[in-house]
PDB file of N, CA and C in Angstrom:
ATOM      1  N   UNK A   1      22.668  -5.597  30.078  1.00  0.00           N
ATOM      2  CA  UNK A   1      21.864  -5.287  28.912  1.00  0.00           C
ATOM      3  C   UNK A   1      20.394  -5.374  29.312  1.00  0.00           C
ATOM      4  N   UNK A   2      19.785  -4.161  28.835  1.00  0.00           N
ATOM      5  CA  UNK A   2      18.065  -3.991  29.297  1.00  0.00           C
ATOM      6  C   UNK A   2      17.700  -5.148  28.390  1.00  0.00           C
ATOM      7  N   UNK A   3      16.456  -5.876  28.456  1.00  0.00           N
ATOM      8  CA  UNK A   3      15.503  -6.410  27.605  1.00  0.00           C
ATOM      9  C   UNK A   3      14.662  -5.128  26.429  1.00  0.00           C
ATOM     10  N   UNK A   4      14.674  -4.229  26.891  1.00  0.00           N
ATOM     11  CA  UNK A   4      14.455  -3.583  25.465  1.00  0.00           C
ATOM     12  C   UNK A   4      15.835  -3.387  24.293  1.00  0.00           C
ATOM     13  N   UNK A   5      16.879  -3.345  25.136  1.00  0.00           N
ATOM     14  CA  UNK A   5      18.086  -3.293  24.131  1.00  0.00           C
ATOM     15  C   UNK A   5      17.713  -4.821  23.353  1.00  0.00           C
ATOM     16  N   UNK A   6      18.020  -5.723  24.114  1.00  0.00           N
ATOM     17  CA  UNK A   6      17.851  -7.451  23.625  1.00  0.00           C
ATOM     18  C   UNK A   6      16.890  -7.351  22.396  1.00  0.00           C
ATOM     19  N   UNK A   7      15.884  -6.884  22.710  1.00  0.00           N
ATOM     20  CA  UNK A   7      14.794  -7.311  21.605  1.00  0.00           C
ATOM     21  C   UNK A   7      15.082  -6.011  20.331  1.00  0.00           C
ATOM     22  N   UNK A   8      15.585  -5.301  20.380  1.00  0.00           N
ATOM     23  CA  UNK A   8      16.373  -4.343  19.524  1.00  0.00           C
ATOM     24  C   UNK A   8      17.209  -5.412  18.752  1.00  0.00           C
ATOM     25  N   UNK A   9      18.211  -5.683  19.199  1.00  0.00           N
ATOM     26  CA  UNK A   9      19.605  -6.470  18.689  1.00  0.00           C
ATOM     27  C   UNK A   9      18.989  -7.614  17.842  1.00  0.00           C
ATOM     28  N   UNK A  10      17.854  -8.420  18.827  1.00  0.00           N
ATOM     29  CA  UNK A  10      17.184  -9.203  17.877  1.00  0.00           C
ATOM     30  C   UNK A  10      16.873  -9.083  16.939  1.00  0.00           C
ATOM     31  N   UNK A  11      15.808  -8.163  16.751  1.00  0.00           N
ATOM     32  CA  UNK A  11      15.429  -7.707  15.826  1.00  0.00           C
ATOM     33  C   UNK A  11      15.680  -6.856  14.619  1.00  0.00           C
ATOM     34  N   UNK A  12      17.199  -6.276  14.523  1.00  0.00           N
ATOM     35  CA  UNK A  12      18.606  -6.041  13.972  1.00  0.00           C
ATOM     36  C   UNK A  12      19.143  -7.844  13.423  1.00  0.00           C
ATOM     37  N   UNK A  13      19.246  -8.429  13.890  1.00  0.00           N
ATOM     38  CA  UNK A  13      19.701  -9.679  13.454  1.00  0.00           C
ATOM     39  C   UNK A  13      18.990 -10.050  12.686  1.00  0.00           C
ATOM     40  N   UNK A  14      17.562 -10.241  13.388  1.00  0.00           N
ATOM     41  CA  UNK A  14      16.820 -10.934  12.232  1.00  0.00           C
ATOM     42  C   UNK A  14      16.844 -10.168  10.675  1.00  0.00           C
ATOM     43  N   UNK A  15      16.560  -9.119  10.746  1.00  0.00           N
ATOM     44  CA  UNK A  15      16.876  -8.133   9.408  1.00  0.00           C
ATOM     45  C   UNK A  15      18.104  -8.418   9.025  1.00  0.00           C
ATOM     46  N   UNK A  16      18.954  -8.462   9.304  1.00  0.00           N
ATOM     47  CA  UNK A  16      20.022  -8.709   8.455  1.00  0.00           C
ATOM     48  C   UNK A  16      20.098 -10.276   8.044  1.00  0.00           C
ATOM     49  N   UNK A  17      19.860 -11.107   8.991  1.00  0.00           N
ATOM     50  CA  UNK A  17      19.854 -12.423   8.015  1.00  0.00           C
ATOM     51  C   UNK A  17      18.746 -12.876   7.099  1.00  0.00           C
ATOM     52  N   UNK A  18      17.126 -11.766   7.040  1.00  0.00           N
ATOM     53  CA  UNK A  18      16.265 -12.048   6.492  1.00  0.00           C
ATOM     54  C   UNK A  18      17.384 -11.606   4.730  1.00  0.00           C
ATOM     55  N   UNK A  19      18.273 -10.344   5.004  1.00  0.00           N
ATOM     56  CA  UNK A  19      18.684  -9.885   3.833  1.00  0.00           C
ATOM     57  C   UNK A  19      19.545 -10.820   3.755  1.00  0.00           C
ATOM     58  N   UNK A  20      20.520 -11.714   4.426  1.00  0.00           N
ATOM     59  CA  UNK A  20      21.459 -12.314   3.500  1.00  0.00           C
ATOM     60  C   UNK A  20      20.885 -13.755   3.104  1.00  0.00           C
ATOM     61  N   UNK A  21      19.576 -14.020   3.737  1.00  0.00           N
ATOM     62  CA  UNK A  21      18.488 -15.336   2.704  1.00  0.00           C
ATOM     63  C   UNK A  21      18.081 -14.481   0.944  1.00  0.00           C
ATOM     64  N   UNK A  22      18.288 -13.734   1.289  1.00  0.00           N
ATOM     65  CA  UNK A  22      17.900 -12.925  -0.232  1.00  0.00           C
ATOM     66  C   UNK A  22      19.073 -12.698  -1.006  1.00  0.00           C
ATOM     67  N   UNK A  23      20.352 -13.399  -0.671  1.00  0.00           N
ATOM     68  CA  UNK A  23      21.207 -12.731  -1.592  1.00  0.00           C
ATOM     69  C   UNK A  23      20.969 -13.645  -2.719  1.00  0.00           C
ATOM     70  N   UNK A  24      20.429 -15.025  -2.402  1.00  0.00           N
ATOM     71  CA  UNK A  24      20.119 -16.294  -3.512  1.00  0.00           C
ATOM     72  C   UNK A  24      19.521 -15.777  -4.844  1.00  0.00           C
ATOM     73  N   UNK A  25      18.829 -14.829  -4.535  1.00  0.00           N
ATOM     74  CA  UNK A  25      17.871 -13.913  -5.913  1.00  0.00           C
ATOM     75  C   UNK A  25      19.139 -13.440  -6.711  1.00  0.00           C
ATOM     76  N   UNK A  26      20.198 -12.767  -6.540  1.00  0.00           N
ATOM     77  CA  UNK A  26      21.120 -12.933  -7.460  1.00  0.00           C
ATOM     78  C   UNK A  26      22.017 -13.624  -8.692  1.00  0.00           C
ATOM     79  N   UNK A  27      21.879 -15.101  -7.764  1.00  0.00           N
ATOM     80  CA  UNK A  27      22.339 -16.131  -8.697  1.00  0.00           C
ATOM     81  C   UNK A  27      20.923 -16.420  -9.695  1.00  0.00           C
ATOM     82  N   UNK A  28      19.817 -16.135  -9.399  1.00  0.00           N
ATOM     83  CA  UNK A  28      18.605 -16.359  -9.826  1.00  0.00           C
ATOM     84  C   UNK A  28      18.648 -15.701 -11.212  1.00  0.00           C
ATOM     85  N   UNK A  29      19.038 -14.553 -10.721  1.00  0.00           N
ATOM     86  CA  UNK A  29      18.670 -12.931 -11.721  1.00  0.00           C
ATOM     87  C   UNK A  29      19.571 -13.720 -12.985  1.00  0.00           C
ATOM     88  N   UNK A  30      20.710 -13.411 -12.295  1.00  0.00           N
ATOM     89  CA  UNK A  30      22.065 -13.703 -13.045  1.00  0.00           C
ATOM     90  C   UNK A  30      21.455 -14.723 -14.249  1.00  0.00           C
ATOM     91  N   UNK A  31      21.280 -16.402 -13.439  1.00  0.00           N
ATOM     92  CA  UNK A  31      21.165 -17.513 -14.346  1.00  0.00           C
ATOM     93  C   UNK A  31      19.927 -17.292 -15.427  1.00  0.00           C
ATOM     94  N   UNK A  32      18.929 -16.230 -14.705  1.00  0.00           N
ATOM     95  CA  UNK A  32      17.667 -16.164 -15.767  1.00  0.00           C
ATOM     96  C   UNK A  32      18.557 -15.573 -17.077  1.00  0.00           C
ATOM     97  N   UNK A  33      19.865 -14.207 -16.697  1.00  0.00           N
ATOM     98  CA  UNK A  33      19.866 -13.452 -17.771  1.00  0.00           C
ATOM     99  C   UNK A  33      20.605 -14.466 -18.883  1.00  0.00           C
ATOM    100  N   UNK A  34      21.778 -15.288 -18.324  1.00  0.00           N
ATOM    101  CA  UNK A  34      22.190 -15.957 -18.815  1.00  0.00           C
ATOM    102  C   UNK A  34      21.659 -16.793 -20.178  1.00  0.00           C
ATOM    103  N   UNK A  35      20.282 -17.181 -19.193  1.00  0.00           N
ATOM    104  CA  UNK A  35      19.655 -18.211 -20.021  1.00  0.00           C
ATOM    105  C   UNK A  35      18.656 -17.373 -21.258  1.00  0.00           C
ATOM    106  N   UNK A  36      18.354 -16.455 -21.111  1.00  0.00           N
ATOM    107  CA  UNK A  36      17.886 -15.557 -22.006  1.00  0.00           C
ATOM    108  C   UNK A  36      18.885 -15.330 -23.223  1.00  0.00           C
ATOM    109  N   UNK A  37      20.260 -14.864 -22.791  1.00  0.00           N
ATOM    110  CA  UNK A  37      21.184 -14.445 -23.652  1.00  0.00           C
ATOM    111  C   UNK A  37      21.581 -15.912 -24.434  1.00  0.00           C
ATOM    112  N   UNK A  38      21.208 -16.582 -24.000  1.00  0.00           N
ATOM    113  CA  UNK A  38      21.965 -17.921 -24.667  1.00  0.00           C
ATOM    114  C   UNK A  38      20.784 -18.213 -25.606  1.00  0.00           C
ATOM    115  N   UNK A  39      19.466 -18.275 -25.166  1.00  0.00           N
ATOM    116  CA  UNK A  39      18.409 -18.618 -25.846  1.00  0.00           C
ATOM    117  C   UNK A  39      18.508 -17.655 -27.353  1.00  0.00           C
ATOM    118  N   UNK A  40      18.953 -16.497 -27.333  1.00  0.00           N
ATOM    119  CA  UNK A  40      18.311 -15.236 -28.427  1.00  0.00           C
ATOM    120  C   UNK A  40      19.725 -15.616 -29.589  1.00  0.00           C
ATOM    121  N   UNK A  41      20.540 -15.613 -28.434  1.00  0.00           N
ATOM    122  CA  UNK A  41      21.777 -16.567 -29.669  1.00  0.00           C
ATOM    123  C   UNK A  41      21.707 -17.526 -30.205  1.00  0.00           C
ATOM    124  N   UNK A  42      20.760 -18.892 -29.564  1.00  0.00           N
ATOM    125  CA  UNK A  42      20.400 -19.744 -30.797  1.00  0.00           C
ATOM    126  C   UNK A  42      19.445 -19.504 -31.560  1.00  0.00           C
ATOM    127  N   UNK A  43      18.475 -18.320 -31.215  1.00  0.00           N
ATOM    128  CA  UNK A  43      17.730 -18.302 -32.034  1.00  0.00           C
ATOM    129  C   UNK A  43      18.162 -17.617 -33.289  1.00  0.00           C
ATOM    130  N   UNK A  44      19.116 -16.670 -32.829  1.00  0.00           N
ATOM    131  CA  UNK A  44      19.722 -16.142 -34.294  1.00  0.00           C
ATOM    132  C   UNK A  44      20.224 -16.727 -35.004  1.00  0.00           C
ATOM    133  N   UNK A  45      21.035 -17.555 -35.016  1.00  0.00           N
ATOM    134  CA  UNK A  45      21.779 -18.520 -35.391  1.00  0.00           C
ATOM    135  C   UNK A  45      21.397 -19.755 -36.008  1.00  0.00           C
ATOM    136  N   UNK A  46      19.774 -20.239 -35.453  1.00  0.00           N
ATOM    137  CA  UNK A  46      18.988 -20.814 -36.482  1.00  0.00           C
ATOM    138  C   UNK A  46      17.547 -20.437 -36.287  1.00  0.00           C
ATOM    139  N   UNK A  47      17.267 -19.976 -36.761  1.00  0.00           N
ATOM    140  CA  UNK A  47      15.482 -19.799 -36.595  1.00  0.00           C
ATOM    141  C   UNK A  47      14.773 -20.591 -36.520  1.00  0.00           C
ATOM    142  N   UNK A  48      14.534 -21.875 -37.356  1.00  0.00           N
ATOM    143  CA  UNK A  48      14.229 -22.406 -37.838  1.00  0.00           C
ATOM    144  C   UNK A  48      13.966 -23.501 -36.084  1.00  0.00           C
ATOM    145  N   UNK A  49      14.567 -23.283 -35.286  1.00  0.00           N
ATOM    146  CA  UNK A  49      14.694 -24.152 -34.483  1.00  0.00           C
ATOM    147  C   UNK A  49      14.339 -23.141 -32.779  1.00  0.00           C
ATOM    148  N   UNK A  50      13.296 -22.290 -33.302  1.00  0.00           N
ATOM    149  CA  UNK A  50      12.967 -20.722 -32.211  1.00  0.00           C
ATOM    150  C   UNK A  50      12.354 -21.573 -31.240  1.00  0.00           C
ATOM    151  N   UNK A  51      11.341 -22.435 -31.581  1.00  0.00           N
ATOM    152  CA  UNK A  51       9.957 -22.925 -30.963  1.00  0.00           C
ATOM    153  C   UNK A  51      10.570 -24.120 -29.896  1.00  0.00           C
ATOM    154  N   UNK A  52      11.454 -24.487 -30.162  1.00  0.00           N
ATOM    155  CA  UNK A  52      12.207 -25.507 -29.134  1.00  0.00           C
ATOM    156  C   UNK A  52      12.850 -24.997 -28.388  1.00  0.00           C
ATOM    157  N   UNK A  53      13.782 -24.127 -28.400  1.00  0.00           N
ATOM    158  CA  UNK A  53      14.765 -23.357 -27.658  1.00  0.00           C
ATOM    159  C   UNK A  53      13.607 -22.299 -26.623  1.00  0.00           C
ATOM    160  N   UNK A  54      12.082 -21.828 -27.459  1.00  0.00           N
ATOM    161  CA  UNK A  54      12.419 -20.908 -26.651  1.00  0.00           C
ATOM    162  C   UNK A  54      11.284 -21.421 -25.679  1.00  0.00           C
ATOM    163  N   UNK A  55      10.622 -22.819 -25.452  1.00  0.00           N
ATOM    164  CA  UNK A  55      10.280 -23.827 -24.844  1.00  0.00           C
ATOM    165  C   UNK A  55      11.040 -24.294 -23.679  1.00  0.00           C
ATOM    166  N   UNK A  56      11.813 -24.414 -23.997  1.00  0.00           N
ATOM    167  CA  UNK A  56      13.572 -24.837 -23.243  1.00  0.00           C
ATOM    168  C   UNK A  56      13.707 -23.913 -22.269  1.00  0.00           C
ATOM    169  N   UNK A  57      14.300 -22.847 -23.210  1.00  0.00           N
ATOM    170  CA  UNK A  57      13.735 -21.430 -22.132  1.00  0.00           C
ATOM    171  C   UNK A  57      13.244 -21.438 -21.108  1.00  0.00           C
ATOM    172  N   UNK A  58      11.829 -21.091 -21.542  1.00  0.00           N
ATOM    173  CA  UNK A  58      11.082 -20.692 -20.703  1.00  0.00           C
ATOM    174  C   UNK A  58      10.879 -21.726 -19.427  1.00  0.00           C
ATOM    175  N   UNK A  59      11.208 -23.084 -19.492  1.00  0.00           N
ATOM    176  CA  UNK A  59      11.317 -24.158 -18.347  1.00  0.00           C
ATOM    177  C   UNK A  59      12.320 -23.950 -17.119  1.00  0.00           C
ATOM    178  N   UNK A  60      13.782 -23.698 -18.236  1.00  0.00           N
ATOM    179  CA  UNK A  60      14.766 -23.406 -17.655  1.00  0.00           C
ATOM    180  C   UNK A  60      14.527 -21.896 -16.598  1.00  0.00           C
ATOM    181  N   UNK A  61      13.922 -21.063 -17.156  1.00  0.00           N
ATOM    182  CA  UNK A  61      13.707 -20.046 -16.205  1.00  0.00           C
ATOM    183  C   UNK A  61      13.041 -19.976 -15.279  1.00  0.00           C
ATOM    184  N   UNK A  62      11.651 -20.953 -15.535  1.00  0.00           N
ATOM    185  CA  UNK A  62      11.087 -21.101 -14.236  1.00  0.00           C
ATOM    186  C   UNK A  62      11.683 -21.897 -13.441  1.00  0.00           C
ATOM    187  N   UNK A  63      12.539 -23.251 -13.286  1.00  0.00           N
ATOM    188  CA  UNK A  63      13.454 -23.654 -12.353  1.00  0.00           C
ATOM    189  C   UNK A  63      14.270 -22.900 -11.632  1.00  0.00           C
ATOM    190  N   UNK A  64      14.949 -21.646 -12.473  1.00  0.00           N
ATOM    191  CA  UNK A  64      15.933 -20.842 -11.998  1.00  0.00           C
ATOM    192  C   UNK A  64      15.150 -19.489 -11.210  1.00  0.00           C
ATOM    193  N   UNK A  65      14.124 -19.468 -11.362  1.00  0.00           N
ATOM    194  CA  UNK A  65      12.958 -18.588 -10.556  1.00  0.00           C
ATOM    195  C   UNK A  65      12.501 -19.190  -9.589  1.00  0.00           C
ATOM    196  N   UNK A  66      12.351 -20.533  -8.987  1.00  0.00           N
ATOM    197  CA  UNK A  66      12.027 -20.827  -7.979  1.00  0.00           C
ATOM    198  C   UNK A  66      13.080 -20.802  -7.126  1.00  0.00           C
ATOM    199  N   UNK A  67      14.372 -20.982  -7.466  1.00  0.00           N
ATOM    200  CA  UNK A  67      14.933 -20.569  -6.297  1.00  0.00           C
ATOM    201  C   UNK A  67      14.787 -19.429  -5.824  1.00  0.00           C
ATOM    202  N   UNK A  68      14.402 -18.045  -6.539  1.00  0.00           N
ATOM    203  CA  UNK A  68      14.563 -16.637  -6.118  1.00  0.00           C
ATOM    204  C   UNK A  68      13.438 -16.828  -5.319  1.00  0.00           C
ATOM    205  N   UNK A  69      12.300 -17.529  -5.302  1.00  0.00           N
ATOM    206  CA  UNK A  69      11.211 -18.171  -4.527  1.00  0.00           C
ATOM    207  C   UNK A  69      11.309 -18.457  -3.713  1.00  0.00           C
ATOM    208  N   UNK A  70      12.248 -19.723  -3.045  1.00  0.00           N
ATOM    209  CA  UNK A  70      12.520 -20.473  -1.601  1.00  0.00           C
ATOM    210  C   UNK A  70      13.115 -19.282  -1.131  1.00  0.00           C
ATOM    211  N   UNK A  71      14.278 -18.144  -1.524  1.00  0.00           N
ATOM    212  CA  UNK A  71      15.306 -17.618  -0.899  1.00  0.00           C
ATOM    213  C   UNK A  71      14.394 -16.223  -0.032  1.00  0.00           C
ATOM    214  N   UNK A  72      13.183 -16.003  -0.747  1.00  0.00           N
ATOM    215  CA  UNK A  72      11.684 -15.222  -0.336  1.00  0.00           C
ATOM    216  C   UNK A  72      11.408 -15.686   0.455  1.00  0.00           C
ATOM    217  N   UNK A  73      10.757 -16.921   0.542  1.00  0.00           N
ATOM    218  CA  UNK A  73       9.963 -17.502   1.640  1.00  0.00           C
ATOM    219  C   UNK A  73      11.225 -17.515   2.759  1.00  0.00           C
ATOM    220  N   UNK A  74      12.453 -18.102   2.792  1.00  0.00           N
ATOM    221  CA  UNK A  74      12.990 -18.284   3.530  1.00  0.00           C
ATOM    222  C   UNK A  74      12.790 -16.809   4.537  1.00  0.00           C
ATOM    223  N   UNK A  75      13.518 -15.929   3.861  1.00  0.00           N
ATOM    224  CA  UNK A  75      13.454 -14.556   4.410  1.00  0.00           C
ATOM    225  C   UNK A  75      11.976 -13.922   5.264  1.00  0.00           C
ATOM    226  N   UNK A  76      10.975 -14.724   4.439  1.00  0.00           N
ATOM    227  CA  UNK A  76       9.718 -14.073   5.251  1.00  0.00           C
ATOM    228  C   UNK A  76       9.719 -14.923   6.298  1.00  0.00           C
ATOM    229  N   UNK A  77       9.823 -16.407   6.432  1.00  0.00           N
ATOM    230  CA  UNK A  77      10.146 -16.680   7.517  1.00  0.00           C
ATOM    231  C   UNK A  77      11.029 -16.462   8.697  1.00  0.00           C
ATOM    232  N   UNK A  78      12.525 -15.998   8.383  1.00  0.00           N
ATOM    233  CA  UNK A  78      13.138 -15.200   8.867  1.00  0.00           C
ATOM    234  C   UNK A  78      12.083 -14.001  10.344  1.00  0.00           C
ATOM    235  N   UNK A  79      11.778 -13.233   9.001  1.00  0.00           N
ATOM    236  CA  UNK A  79      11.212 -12.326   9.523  1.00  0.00           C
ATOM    237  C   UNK A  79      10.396 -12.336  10.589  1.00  0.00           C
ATOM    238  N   UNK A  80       9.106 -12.770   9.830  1.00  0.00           N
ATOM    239  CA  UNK A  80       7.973 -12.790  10.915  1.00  0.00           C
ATOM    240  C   UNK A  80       7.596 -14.460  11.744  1.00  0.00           C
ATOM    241  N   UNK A  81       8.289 -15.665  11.496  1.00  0.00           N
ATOM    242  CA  UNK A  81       7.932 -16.866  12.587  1.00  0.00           C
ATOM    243  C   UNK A  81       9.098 -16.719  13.365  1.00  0.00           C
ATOM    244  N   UNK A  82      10.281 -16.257  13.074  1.00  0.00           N
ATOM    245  CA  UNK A  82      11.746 -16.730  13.770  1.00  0.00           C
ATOM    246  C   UNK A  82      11.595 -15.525  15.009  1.00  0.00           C
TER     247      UNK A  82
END
């Protein structure tokens, strides 16, 4: 195997595991929609109680957004230090 093939293959690898550090954004997507759909159902269900839930919310989503965060960074590291 040439050293230009090598650094090919490498660099084929690294792309593909930069993409499977990104599959984490899925469970991300997913749990945000989740938590949305759950939020709009209590709010229908009592109004009266919007301003807490959708407080709740919005916490809960940014927790569930930072992972789609680390699973980014991971990947850019991937990429360009590895």
């Amino acid at each position: 195997m040439t050293p230009e093939v090598a650094t090919i293959i490498a660099g084929a690898v690294r792309a593909l595991a930069a993409g499977l550090a990104m599959l984490g954004t899925f469970g991300a997507g997913l749990g945000i929609g989740i938590l949305g759909w759950g939020a709009v159902q209590g709010i229908a269900r009592n109004p009266d109680a919007a301003g807490m839930i959708q407080t709740n919310m919005i916490l809960a989503i940014a927790f569930a957004e930072a992972v789609a965060i680390y699973a980014l960074v991971v990947a850019m590291l991937i990429l360009f230090v590895g």
